[in-house]
Protein backbone atom coordinates (compact mmCIF):
# COMPACT_ATOMS: atom_id res chain seq x y z
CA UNK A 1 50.61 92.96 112.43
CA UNK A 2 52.97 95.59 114.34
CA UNK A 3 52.56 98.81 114.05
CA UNK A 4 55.16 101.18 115.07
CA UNK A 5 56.08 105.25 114.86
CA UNK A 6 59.64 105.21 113.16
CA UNK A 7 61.40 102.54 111.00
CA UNK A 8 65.21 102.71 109.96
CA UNK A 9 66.43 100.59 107.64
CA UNK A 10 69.94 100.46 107.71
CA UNK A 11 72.73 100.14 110.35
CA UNK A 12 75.69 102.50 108.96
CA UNK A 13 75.73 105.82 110.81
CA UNK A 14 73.17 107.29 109.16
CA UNK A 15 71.46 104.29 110.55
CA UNK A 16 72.66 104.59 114.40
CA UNK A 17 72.51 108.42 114.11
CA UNK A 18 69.01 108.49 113.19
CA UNK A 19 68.27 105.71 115.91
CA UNK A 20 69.66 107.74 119.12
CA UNK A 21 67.86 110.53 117.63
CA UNK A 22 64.70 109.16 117.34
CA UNK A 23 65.15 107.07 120.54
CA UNK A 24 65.57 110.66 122.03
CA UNK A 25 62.07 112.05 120.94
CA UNK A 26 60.55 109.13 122.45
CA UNK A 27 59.87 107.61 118.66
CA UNK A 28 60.85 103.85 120.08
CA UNK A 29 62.21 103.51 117.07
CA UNK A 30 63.04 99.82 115.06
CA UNK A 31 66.36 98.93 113.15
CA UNK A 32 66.35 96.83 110.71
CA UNK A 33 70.47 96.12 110.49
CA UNK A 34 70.16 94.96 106.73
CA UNK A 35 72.63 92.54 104.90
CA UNK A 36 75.68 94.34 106.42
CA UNK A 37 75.05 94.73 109.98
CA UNK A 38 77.43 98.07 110.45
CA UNK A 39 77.54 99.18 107.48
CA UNK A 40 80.58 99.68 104.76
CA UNK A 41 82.56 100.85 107.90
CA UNK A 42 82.66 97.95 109.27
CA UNK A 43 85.06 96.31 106.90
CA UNK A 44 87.56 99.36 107.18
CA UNK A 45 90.26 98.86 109.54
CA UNK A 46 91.30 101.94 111.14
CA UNK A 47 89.18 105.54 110.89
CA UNK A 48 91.26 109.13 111.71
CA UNK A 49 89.02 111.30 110.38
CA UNK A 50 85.95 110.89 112.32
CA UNK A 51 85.64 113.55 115.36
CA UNK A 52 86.01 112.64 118.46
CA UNK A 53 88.57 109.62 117.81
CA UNK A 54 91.98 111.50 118.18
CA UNK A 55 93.98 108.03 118.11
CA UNK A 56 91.94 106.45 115.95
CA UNK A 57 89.54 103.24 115.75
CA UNK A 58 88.42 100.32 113.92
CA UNK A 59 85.54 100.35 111.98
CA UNK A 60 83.56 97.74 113.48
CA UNK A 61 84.16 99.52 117.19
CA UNK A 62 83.29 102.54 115.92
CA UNK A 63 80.02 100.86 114.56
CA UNK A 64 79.38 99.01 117.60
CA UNK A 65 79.57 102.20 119.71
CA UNK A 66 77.02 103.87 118.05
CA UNK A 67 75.13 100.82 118.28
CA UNK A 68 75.33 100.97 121.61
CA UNK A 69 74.50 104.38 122.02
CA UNK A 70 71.05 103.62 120.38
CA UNK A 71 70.17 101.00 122.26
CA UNK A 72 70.88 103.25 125.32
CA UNK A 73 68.09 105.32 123.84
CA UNK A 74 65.62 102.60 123.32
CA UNK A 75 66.63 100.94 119.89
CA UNK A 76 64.91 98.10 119.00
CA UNK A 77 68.01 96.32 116.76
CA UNK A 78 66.78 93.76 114.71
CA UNK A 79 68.96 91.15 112.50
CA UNK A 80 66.88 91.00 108.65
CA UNK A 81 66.87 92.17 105.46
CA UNK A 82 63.91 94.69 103.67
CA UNK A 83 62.96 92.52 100.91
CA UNK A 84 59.44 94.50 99.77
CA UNK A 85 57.77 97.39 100.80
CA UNK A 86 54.11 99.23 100.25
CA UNK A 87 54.25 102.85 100.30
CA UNK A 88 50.79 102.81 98.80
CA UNK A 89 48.86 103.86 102.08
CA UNK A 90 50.20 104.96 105.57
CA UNK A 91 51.02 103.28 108.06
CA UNK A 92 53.70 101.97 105.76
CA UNK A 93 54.29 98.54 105.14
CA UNK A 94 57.37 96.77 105.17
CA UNK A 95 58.37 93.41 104.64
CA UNK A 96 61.38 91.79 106.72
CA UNK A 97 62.92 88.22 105.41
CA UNK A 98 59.93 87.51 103.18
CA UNK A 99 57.16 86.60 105.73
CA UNK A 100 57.10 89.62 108.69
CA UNK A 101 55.30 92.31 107.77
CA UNK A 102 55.52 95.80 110.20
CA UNK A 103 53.49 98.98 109.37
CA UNK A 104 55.24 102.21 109.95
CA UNK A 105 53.87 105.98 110.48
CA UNK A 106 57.74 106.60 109.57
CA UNK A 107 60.21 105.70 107.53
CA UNK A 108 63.86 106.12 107.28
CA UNK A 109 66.32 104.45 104.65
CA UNK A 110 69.84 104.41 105.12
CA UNK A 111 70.72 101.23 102.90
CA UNK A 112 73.67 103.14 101.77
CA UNK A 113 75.71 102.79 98.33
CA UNK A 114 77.95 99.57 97.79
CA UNK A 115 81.10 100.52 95.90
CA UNK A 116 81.37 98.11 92.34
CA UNK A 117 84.04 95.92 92.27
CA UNK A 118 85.50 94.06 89.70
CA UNK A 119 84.88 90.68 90.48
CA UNK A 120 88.56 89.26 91.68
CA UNK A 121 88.93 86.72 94.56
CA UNK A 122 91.65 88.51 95.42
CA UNK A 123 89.64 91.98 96.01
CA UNK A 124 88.17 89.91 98.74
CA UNK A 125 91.49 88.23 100.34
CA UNK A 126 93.29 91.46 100.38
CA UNK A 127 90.41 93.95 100.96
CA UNK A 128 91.21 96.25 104.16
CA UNK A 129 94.54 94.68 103.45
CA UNK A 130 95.70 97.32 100.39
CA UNK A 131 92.62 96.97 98.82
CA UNK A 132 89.80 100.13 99.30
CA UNK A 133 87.20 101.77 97.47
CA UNK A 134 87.44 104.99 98.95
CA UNK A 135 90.39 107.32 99.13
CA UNK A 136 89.39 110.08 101.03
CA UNK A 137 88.91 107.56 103.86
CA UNK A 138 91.81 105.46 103.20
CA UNK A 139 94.60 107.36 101.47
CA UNK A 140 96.36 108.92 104.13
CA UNK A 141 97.45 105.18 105.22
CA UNK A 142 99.20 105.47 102.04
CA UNK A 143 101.92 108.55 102.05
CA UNK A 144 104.88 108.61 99.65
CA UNK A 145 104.23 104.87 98.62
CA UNK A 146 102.98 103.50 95.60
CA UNK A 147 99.11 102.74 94.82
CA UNK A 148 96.91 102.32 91.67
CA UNK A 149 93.41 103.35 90.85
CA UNK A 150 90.75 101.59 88.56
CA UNK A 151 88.53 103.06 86.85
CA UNK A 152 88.18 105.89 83.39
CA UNK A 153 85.25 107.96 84.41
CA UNK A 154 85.34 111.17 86.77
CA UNK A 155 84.94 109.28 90.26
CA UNK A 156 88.93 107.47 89.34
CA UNK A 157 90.37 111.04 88.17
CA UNK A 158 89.20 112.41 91.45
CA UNK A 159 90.34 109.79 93.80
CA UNK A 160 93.56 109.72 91.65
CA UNK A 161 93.96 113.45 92.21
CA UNK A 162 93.39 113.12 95.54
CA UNK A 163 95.62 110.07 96.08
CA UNK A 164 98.54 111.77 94.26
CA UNK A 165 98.86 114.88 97.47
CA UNK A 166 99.53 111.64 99.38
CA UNK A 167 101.45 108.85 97.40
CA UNK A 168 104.45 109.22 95.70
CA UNK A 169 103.18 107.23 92.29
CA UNK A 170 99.42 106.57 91.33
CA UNK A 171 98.93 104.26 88.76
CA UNK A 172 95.51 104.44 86.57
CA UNK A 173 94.05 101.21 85.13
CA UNK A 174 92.22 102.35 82.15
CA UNK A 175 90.34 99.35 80.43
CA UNK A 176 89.77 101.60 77.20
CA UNK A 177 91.99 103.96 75.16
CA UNK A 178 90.49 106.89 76.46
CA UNK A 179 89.45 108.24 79.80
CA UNK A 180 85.56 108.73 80.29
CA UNK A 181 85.99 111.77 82.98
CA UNK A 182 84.85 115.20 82.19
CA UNK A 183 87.42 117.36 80.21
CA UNK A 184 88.73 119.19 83.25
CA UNK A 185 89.27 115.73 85.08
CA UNK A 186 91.25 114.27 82.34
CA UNK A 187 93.76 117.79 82.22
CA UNK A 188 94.19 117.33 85.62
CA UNK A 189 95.59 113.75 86.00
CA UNK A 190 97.59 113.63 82.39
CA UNK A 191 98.87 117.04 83.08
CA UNK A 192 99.82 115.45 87.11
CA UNK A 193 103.22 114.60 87.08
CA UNK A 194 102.70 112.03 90.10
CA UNK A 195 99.95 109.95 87.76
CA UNK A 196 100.93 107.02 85.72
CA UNK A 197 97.84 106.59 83.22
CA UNK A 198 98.10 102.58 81.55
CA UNK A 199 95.55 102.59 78.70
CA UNK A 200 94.25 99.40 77.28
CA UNK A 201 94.78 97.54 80.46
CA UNK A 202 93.21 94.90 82.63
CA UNK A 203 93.72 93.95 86.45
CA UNK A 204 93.71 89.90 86.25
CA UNK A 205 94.99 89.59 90.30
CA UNK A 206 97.08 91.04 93.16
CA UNK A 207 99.82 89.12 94.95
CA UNK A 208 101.09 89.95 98.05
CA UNK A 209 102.22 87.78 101.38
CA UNK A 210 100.17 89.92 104.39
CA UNK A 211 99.15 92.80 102.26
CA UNK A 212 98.98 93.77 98.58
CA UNK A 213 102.36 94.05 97.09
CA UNK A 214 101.41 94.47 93.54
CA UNK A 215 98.97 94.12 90.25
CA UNK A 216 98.83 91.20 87.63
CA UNK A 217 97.84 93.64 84.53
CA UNK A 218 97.42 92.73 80.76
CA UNK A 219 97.40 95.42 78.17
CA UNK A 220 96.22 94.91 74.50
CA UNK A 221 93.89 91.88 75.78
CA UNK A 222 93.04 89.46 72.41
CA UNK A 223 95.58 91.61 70.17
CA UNK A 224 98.67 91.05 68.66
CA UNK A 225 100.97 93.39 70.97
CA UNK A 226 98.84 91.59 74.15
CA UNK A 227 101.54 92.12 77.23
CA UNK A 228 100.58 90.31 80.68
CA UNK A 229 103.26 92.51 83.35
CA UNK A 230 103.00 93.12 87.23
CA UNK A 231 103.53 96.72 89.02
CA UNK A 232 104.68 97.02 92.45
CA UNK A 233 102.13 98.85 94.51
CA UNK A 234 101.13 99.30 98.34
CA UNK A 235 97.45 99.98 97.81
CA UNK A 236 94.51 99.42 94.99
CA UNK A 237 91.94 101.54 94.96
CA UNK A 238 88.52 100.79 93.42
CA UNK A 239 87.28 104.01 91.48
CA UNK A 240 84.58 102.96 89.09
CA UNK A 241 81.49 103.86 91.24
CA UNK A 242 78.71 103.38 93.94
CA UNK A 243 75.32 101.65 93.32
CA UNK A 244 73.03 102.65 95.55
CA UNK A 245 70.96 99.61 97.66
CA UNK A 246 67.67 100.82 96.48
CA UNK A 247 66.35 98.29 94.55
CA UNK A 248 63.52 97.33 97.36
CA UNK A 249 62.31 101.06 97.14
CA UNK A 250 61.64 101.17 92.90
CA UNK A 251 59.84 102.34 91.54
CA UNK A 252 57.45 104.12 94.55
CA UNK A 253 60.75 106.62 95.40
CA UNK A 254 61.89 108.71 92.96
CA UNK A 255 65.63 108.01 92.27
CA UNK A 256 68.26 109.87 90.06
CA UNK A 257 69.47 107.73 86.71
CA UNK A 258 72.43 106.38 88.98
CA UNK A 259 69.48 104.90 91.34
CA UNK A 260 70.48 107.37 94.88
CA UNK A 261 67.09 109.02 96.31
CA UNK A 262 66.43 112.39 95.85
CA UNK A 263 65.40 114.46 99.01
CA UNK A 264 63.90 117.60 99.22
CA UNK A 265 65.88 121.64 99.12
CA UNK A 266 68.37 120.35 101.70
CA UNK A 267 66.14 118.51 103.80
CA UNK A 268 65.71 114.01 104.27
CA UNK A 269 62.76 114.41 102.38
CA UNK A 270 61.51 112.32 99.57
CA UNK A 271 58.70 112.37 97.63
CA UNK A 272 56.38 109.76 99.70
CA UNK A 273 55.40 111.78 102.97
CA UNK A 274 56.74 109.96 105.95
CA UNK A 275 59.59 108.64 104.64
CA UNK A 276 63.01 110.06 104.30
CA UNK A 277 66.81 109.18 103.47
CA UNK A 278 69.56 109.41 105.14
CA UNK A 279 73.47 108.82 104.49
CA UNK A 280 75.35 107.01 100.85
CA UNK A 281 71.97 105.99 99.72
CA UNK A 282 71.09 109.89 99.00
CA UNK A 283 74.60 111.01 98.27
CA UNK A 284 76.06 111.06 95.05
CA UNK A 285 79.22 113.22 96.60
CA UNK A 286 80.46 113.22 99.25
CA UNK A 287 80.22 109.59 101.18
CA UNK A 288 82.03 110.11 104.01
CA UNK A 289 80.91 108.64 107.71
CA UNK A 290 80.64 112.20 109.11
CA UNK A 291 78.63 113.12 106.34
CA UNK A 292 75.59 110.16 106.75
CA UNK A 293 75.59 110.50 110.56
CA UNK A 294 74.70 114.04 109.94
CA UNK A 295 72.10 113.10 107.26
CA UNK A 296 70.88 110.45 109.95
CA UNK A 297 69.75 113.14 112.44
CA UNK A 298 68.38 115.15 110.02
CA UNK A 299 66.03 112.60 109.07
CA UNK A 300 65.09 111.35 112.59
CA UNK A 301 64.31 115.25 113.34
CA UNK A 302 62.20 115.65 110.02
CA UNK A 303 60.56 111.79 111.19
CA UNK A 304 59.61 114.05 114.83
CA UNK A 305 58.26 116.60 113.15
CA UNK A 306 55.67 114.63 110.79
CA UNK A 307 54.61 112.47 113.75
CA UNK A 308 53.77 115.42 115.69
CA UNK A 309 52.36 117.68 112.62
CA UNK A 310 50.19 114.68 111.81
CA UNK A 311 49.13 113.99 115.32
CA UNK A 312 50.63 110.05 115.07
């Protein structure tokens, strides 16, 4: 069975990070790229907030850079998927596709968060083309035109706050007859002159030729005053939530109610010794690329520091 010093599973850029990090301190560290090779940025088109790109870039060359740049620093980058692990007794062991096993002194997950969707073909055919679950990334794409947000709870009031600095209309899509948020959320988007809120309504489809164009909606589903109408809008935004990819890690890590690991006062630390988390998978707030590369090097540096403390 192989035994090696550092294992990151994940390939976002919490991921990479953590692997030209730990390829640094001489860890020979393996990736295990995971069922997204990349991560969520790679089906983003265009980033312009990440430092360092002042023109811009896609998402998958951004990825692919930083996969480079570990590979530079003695990466081992390996195409699988975690699907069981044994936290039981160090090394660590992991299980890759079912059959290969590899103990580890060190651990690092950065399976990141998936954003829900609602479950419409057309999320697919149109997503990265109008269709985004994340506004701080994508909402500057979208200045003075028109875009609508799903969602009731506190994550769609914020992204519809946010949204409306940018757009000229935001639409919400509120399946109930009330929004969920907290009670300073809701003030702010009913009292927001720029927010539309449509109670009572469903998202059946999008139409568009090249890009989304608008919203099939239904309002009143199964009652008497049921009304199927379209809105014209440039850009749909997902806003009902993040579940974390942590399934593979229950119920040895201790998770939050949502499912996202908890680390330790600040640090990549989680409450198995040896193993720490890095990037979406550990944050509840902020989710941002910048954000996980950071939390990637802070894990690869804590991973260096147990190796040598425990004289691995």
């Amino acid at each position: 069975m192989e035994r090696i010093k550092c294992l990151i599973i994940g390939s976002g850029p919490a991921g990479y990070t953590a692997a030209i990090y730990a390829g640094r301190a001489n860890l020979a560290p393996v990736v295990i790229e995971g069922i997204q090779p990349g991560g969520q940025l790679t089906t983003t088109t265009d980033i312009e907030n990440f430092p360092g790109y002042p023109e811009g870039i896609s998402g998958n060359e951004m990825m692919d850079d930083l996969r480079k740049q570990a590979e530079r620093f003695g990466a081992d980058i390996r195409t699988g998927i975690v699907t069981a692990t044994d936290f039981s007794n160090t090394p660590y062991k992991v299980t890759i596709d079912g059959e290969n096993d590899i103990l580890a002194d060190t651990i690092i997950i950065a399976t990141g968060a998936s954003a829900k969707y609602l479950g419409l073909a057309d999320e697919i055919k149109y997503k990265g083309l109008g269709v985004s679950a994340c506004a701080t990334c994508d909402g500057f794409f979208y200045r003075r035109k028109v875009v609508a947000v799903v969602g009731g709870g506190d994550t769609a009031c914020e992204e519809a706050t946010y949204l409306s600095k940018l757009a000229s209309k935001v639409y919400m899509i509120v399946r109930k007859d009330y929004l969920r948020a907290s009670v300073i959320m809701q003030e702010r988007v009913k009292n927001n002159p720029k927010i539309e809120i449509l109670f009572n309504t469903e998202t059946e489809g999008l139409f568009g030729t090249d890009a989304v164009e608008g919203a099939h909606l239904i309002s009143n589903r199964g009652k008497e005053n049921e009304n199927r109408f379209d809105i014209a809008i440039d850009g749909f935004f997902l806003g009902i939530g993040h579940k974390p990819n942590t399934d593979v890690f229950k119920p040895t890590l201790e998770t939050n109610n949502e499912g996202y690991i908890i680390t330790k006062n600040g640090t990549s630390e989680t409450n198995i010794p040896g193993v720490f988390a890095a990037g979406d998978v550990a944050d509840t707030r902020y989710r941002q690329a910048i954000v996980a590369a950071a939390g990637g090097c802070k894990a690869a540096m804590d991973a260096e520091k147990y190796i040598t403390e425990n004289n691995l």
